[in-house]
PDB file of N, CA and C in Angstrom:
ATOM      1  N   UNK A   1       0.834  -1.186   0.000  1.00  0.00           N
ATOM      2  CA  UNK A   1       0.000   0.000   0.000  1.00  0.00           C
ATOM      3  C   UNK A   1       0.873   1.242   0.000  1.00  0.00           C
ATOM      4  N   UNK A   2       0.282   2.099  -0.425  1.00  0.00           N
ATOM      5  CA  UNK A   2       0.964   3.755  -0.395  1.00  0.00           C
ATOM      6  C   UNK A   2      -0.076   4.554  -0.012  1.00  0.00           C
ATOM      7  N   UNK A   3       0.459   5.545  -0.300  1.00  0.00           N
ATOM      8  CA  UNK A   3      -0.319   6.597   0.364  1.00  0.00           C
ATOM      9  C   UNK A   3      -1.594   7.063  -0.359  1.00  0.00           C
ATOM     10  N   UNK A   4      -1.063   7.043  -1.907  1.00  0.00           N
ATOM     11  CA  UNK A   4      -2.516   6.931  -2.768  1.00  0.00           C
ATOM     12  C   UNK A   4      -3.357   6.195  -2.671  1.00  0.00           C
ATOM     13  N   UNK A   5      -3.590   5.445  -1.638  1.00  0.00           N
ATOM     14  CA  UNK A   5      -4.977   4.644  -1.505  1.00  0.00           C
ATOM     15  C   UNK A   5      -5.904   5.824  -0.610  1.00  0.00           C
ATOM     16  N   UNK A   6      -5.189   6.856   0.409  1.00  0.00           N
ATOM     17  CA  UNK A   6      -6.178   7.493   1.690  1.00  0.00           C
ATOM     18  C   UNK A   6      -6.895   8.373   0.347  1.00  0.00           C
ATOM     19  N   UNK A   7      -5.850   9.235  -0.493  1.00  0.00           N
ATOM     20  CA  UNK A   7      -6.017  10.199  -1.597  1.00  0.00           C
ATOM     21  C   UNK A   7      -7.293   9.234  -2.376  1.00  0.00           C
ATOM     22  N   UNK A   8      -6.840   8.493  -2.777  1.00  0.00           N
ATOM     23  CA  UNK A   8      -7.955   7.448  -3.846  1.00  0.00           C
ATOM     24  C   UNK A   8      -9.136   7.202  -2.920  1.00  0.00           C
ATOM     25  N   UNK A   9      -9.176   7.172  -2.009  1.00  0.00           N
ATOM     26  CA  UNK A   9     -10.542   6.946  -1.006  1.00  0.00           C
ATOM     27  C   UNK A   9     -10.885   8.703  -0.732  1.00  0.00           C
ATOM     28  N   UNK A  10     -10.196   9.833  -0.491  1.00  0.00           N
ATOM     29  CA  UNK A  10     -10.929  10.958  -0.767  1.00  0.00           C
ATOM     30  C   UNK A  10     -11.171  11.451  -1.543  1.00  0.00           C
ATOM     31  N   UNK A  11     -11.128  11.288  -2.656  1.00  0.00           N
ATOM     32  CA  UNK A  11     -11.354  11.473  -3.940  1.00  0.00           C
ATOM     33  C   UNK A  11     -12.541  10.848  -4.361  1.00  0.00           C
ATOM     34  N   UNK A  12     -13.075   9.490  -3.494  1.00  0.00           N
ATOM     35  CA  UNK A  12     -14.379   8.765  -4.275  1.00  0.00           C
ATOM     36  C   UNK A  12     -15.076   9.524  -3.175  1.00  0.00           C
ATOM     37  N   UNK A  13     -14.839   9.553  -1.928  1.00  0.00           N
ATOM     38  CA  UNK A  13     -16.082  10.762  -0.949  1.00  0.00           C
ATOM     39  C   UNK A  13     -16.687  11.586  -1.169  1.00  0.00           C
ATOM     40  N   UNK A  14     -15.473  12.627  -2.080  1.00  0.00           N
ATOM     41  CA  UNK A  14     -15.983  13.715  -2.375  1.00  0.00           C
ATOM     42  C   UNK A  14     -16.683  13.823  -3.518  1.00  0.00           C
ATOM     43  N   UNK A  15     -16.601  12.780  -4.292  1.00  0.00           N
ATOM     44  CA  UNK A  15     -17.535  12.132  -5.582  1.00  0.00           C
ATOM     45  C   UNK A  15     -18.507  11.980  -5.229  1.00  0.00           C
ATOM     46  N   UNK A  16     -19.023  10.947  -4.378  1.00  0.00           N
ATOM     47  CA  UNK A  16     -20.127  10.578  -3.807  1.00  0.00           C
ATOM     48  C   UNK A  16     -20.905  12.098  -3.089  1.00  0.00           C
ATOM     49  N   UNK A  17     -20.079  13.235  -2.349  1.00  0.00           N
ATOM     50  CA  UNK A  17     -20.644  14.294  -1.539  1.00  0.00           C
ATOM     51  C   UNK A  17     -21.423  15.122  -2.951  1.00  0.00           C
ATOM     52  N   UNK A  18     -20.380  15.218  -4.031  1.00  0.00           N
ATOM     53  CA  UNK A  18     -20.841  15.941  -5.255  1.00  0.00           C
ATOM     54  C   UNK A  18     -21.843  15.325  -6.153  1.00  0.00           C
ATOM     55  N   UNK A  19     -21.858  14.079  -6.310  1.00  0.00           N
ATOM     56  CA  UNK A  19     -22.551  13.102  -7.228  1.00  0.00           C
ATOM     57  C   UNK A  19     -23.523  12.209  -6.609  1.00  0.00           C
ATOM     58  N   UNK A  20     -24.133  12.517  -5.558  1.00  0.00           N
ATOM     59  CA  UNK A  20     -24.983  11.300  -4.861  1.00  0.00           C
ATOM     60  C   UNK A  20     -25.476  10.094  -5.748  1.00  0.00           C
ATOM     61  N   UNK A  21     -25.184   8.826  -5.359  1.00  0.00           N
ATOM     62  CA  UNK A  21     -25.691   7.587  -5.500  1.00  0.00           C
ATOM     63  C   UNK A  21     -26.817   7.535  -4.750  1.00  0.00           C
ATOM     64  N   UNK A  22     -27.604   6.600  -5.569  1.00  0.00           N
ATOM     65  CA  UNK A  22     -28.702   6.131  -4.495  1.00  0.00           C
ATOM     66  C   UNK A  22     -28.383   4.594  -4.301  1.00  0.00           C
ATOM     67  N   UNK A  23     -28.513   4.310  -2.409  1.00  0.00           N
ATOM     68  CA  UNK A  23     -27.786   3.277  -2.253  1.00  0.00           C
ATOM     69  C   UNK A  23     -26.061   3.030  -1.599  1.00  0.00           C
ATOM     70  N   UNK A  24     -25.791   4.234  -1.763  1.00  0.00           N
ATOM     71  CA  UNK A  24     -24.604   4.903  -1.120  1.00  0.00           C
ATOM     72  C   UNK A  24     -24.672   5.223   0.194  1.00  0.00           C
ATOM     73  N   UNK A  25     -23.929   4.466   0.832  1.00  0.00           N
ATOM     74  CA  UNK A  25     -23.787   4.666   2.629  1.00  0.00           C
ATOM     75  C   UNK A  25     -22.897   5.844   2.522  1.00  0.00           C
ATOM     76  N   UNK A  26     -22.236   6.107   2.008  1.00  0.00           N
ATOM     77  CA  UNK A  26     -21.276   7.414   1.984  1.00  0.00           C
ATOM     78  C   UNK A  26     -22.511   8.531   1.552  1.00  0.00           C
ATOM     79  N   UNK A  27     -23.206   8.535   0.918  1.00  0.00           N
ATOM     80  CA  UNK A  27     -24.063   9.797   0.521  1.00  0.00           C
ATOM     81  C   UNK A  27     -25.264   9.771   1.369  1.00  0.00           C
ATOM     82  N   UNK A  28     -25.424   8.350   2.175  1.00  0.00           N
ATOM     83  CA  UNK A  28     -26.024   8.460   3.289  1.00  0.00           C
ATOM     84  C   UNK A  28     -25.659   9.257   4.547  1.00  0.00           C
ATOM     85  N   UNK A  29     -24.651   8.911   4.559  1.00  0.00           N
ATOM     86  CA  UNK A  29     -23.911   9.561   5.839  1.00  0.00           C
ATOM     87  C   UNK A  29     -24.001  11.057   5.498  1.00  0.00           C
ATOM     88  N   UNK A  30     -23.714  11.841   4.574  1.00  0.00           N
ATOM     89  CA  UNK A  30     -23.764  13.017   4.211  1.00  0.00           C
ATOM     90  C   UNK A  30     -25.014  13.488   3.719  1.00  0.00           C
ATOM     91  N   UNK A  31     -26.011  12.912   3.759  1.00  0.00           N
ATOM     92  CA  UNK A  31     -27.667  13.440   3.642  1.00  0.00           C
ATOM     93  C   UNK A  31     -27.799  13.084   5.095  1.00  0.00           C
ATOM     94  N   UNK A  32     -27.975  12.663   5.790  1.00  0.00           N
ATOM     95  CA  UNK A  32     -28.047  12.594   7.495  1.00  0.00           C
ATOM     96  C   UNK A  32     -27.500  13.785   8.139  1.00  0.00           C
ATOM     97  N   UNK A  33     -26.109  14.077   7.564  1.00  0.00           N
ATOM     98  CA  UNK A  33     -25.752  15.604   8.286  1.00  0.00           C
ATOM     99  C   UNK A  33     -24.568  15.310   9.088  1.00  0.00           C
ATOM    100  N   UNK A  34     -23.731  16.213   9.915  1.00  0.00           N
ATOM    101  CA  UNK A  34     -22.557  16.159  10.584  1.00  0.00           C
ATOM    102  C   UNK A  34     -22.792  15.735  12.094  1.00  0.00           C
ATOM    103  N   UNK A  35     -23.951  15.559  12.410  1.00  0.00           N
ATOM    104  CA  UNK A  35     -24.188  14.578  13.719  1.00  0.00           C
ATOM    105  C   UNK A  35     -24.161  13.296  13.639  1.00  0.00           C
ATOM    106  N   UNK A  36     -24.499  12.896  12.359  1.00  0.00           N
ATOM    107  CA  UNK A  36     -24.570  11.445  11.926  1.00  0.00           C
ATOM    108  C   UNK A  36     -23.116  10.822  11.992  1.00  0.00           C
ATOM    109  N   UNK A  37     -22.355  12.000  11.258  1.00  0.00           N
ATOM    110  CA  UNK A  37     -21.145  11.518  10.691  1.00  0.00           C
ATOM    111  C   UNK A  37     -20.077  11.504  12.012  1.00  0.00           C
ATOM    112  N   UNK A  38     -20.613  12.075  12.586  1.00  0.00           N
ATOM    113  CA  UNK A  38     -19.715  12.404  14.046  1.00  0.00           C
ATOM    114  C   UNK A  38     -20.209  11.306  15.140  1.00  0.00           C
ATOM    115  N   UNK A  39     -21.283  10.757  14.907  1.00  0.00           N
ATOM    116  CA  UNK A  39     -21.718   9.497  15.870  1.00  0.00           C
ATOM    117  C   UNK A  39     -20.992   8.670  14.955  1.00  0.00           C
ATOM    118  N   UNK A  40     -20.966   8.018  14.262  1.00  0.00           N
ATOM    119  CA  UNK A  40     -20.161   7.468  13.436  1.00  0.00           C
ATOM    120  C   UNK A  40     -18.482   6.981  13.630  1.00  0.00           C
ATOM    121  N   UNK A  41     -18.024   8.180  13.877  1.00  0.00           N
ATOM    122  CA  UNK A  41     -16.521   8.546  14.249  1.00  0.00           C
ATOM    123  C   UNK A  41     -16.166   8.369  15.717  1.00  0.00           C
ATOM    124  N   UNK A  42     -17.442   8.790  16.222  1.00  0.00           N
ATOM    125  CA  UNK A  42     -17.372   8.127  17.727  1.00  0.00           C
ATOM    126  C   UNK A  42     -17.521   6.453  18.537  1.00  0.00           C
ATOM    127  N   UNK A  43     -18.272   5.771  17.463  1.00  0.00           N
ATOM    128  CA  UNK A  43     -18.714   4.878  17.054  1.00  0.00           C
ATOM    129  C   UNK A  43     -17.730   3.776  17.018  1.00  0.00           C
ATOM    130  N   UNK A  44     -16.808   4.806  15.856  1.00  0.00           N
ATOM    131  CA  UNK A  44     -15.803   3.603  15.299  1.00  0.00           C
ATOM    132  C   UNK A  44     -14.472   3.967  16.057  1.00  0.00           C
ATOM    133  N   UNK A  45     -14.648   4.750  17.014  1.00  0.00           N
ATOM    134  CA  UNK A  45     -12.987   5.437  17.593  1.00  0.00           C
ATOM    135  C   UNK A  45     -13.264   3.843  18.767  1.00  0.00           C
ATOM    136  N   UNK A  46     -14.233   3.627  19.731  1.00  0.00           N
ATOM    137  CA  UNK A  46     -15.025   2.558  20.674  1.00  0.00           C
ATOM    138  C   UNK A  46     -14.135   1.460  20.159  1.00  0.00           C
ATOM    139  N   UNK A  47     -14.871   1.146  18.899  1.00  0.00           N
ATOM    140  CA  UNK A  47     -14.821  -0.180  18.292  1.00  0.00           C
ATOM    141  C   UNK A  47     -13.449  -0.606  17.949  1.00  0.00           C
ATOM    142  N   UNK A  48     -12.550   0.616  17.640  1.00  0.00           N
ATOM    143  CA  UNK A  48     -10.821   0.024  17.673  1.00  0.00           C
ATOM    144  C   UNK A  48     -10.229  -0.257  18.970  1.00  0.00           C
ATOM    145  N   UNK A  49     -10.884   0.886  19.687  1.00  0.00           N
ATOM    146  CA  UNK A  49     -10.547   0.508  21.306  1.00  0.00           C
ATOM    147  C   UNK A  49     -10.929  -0.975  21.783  1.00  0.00           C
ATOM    148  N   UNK A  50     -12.040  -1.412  21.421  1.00  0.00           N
ATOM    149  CA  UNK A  50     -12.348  -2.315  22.170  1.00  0.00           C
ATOM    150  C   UNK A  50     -11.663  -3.795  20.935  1.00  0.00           C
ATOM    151  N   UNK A  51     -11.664  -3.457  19.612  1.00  0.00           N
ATOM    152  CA  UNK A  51     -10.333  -4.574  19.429  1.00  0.00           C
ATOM    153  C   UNK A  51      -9.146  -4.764  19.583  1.00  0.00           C
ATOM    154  N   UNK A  52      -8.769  -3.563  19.959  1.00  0.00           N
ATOM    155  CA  UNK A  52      -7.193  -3.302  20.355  1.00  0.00           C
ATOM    156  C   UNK A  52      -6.845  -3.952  21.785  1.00  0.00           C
ATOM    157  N   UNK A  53      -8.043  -4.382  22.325  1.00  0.00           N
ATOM    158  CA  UNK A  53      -8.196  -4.704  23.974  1.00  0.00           C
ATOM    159  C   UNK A  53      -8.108  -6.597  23.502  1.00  0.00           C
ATOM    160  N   UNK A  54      -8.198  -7.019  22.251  1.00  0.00           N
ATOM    161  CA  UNK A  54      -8.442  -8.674  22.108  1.00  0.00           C
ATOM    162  C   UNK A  54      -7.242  -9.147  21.648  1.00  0.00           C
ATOM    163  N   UNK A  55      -7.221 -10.326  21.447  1.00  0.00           N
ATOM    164  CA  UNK A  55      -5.631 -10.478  20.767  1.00  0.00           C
ATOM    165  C   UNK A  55      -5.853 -10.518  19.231  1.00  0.00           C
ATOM    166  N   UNK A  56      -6.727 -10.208  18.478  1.00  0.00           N
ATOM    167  CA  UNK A  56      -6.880 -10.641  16.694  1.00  0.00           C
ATOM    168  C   UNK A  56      -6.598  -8.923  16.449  1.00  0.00           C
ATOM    169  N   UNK A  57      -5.160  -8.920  15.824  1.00  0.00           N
ATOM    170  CA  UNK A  57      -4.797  -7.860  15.566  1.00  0.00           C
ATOM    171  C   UNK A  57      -5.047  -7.525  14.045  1.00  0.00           C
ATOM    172  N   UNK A  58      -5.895  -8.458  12.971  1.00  0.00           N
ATOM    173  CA  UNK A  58      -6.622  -8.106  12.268  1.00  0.00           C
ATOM    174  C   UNK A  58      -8.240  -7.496  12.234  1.00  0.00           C
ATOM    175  N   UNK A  59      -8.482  -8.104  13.293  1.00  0.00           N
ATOM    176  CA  UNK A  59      -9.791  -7.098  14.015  1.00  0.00           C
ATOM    177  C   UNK A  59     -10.006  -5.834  14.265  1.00  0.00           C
ATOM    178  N   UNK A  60      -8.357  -5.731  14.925  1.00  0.00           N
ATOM    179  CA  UNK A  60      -8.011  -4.299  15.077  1.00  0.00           C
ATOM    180  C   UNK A  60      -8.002  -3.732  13.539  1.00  0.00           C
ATOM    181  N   UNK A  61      -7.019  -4.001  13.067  1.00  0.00           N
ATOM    182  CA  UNK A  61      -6.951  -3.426  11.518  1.00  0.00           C
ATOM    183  C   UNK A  61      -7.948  -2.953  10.911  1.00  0.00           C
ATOM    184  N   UNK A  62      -8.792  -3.927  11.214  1.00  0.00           N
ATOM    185  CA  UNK A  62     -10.655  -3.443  10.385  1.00  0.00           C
ATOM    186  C   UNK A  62     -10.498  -2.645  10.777  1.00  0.00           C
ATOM    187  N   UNK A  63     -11.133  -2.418  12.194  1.00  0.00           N
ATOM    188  CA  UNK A  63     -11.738  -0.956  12.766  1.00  0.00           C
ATOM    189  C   UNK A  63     -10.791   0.018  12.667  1.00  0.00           C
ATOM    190  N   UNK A  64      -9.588  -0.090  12.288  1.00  0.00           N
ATOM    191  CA  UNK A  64      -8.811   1.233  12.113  1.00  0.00           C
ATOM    192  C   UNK A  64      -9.283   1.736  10.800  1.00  0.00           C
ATOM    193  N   UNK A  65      -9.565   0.685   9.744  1.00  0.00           N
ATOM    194  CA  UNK A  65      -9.928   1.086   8.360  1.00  0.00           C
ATOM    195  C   UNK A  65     -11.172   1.957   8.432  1.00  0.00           C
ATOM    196  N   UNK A  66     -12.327   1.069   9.151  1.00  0.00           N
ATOM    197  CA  UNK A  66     -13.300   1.728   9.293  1.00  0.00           C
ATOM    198  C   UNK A  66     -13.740   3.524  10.110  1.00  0.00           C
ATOM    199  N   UNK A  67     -12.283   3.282  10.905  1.00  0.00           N
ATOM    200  CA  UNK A  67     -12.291   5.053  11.704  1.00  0.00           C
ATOM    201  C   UNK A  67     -11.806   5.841  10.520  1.00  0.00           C
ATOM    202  N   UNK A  68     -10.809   5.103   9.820  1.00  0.00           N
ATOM    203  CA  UNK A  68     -10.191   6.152   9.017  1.00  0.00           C
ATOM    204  C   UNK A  68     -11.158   6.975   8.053  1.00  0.00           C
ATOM    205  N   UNK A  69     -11.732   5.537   6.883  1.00  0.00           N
ATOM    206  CA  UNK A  69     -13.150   6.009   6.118  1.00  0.00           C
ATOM    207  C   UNK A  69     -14.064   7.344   6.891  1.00  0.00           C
ATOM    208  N   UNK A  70     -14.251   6.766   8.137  1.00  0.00           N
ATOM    209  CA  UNK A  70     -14.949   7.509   8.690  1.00  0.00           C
ATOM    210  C   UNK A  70     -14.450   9.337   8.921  1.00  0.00           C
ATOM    211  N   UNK A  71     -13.376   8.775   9.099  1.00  0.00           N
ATOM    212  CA  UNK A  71     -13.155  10.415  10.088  1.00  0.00           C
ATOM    213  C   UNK A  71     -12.310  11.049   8.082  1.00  0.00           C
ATOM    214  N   UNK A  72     -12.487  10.309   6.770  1.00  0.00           N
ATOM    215  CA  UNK A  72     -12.294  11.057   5.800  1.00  0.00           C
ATOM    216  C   UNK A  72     -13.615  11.212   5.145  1.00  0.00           C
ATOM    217  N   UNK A  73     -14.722  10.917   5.701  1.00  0.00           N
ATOM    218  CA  UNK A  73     -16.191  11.340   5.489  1.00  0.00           C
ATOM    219  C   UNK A  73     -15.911  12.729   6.500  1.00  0.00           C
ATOM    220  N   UNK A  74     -15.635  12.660   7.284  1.00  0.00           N
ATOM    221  CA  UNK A  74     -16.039  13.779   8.471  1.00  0.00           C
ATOM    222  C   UNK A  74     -15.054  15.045   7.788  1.00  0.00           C
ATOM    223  N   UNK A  75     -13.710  14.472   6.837  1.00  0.00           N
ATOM    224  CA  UNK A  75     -13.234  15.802   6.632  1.00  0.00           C
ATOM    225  C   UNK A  75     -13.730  16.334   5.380  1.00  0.00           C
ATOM    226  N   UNK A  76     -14.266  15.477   4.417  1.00  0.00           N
ATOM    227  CA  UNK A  76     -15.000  16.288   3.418  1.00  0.00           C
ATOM    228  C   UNK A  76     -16.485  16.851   3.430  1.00  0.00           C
ATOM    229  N   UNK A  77     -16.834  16.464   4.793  1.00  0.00           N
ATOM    230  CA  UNK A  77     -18.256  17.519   4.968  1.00  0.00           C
ATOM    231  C   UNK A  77     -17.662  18.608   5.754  1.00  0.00           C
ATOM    232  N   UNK A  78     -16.598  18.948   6.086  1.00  0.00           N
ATOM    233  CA  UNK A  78     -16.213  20.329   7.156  1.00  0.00           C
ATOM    234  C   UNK A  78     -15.368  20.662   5.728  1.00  0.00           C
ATOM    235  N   UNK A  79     -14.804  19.827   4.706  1.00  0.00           N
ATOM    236  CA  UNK A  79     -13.900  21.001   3.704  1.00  0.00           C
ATOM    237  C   UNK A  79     -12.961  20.919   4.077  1.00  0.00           C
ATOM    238  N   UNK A  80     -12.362  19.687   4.791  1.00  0.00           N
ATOM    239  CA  UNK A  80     -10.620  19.841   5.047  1.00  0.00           C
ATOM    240  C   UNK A  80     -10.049  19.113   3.885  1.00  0.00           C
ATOM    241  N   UNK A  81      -8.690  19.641   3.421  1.00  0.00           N
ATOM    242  CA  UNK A  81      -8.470  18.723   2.117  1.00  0.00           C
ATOM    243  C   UNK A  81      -7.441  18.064   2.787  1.00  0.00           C
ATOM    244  N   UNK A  82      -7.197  16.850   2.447  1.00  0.00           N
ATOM    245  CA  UNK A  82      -6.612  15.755   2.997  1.00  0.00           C
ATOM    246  C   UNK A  82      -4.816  15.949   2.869  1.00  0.00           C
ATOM    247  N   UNK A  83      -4.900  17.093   1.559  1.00  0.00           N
ATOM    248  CA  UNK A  83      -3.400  17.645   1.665  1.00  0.00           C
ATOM    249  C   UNK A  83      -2.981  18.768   2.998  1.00  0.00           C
ATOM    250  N   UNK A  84      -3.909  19.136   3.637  1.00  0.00           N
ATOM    251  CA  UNK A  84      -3.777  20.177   5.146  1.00  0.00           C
ATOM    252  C   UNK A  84      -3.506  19.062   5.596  1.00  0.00           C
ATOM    253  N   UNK A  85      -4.131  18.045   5.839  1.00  0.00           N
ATOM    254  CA  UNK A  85      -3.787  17.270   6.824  1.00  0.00           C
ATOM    255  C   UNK A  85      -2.411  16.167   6.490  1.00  0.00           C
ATOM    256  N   UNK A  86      -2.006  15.680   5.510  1.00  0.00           N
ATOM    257  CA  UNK A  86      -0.922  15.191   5.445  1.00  0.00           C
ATOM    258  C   UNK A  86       0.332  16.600   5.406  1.00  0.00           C
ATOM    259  N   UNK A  87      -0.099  17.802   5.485  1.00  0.00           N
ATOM    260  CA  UNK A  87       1.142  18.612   5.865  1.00  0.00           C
ATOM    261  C   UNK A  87       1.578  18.541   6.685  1.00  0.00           C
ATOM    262  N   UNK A  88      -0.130  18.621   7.580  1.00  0.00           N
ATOM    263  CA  UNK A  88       0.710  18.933   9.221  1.00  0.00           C
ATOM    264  C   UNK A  88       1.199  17.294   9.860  1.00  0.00           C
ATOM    265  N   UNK A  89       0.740  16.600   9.298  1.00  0.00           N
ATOM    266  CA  UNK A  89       1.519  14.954   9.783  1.00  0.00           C
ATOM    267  C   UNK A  89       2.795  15.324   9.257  1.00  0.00           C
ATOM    268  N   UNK A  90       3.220  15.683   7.922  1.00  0.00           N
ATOM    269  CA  UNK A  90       4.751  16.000   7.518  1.00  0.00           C
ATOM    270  C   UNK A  90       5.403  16.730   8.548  1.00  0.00           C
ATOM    271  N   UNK A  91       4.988  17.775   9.017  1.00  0.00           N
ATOM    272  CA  UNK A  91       5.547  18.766   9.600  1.00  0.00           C
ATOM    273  C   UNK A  91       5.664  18.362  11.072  1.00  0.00           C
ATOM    274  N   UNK A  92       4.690  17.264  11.351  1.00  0.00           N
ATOM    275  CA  UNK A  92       4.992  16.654  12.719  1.00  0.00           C
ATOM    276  C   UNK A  92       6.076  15.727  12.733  1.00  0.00           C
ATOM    277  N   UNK A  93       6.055  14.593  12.037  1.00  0.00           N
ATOM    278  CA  UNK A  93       7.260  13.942  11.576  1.00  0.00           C
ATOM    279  C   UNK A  93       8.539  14.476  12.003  1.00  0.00           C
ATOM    280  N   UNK A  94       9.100  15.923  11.433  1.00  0.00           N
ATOM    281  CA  UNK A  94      10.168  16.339  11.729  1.00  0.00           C
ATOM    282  C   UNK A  94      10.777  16.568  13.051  1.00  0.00           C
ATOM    283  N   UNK A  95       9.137  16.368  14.043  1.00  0.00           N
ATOM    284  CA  UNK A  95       9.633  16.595  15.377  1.00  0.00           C
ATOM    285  C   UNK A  95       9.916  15.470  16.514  1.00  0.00           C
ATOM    286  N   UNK A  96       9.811  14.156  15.239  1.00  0.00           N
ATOM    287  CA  UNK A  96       9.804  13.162  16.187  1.00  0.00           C
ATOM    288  C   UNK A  96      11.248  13.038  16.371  1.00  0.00           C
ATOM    289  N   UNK A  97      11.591  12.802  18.010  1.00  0.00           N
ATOM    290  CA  UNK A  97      12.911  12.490  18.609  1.00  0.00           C
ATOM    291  C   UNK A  97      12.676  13.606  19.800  1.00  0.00           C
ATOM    292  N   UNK A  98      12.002  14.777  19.283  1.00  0.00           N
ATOM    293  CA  UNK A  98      12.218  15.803  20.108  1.00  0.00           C
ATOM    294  C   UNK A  98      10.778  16.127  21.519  1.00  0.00           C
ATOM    295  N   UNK A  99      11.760  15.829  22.617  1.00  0.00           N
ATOM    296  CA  UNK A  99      10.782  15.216  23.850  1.00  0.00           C
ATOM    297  C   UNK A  99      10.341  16.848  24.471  1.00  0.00           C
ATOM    298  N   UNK A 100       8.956  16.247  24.638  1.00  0.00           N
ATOM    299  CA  UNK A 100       8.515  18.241  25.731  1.00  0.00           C
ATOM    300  C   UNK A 100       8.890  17.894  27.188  1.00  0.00           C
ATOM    301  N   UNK A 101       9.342  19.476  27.333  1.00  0.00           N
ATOM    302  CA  UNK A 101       9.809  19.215  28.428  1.00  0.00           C
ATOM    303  C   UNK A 101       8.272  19.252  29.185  1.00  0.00           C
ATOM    304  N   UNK A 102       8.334  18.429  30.054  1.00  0.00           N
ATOM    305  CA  UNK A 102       7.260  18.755  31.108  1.00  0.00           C
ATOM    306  C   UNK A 102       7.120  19.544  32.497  1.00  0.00           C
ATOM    307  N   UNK A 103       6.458  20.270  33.032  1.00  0.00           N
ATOM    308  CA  UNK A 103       6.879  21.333  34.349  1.00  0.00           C
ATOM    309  C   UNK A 103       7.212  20.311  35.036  1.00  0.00           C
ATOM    310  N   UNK A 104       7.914  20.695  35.729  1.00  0.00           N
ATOM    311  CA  UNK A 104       8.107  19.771  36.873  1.00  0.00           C
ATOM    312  C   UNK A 104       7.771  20.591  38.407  1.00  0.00           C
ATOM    313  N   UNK A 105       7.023  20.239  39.381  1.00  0.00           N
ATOM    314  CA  UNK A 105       6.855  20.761  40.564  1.00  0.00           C
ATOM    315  C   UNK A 105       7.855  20.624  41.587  1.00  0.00           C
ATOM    316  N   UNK A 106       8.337  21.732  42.783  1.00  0.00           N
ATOM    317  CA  UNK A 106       9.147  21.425  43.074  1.00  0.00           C
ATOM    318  C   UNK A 106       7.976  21.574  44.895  1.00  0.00           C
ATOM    319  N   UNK A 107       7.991  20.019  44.892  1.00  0.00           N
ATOM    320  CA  UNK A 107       7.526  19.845  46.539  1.00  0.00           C
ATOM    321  C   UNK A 107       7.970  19.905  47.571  1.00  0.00           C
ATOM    322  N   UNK A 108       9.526  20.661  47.313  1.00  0.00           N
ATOM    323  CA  UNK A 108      10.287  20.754  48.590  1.00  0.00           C
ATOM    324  C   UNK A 108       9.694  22.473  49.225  1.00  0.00           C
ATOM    325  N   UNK A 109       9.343  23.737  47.969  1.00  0.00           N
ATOM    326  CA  UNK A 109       9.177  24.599  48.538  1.00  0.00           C
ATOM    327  C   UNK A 109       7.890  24.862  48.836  1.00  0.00           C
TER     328      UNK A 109
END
């Protein structure tokens, strides 16, 4: 897999948001509205949690597929383009290694 599969899956969303099918759970979800789509996302955030808790780490996999779909339904009804969001993952990237400092309290004074 590469990365053109997330691109190739927002690209048919926003097809489906522009072109409604009838019969389309994706143009369902987006004729229902952004409560739908957000129970949804909440839905499926549960459902990785609770396979991530079993040992079938293809179980898990589903439900990660299924949050992802989900939460790239949720960014083409708010209008985020999926290139904002692989920037700022780029731009996070660069900071991995680099630890925050955390306050530290000092309970002696």
């Amino acid at each position: 897999m590469n990365n053109d599969v997330l691109k190739q899956l927002y690209e048919v969303v926003i097809n489906r948001k522009n072109n409604p099918q009838e019969g389309s759970y994706t143009c369902y979800l987006f004729d229902k509205g952004l409560d739908k789509i957000l129970k949804k996302v909440g839905e499926e955030s549960a459902e990785v949690i609770i396979a991530a808790k079993g040992d079938n780490n293809n179980d898990t996999a589903n439900e990660i597929c299924d949050l992802l779909y989900h939460l790239i339904v949720l960014m083409v009804q708010n209008n985020i383009p999926l290139d904002d969001v692989m920037a700022i993952l780029d731009e996070r990237s660069k900071k991995i290694g680099n630890l925050k400092q955390f306050h530290v309290t000092d309970k002696n004074s």
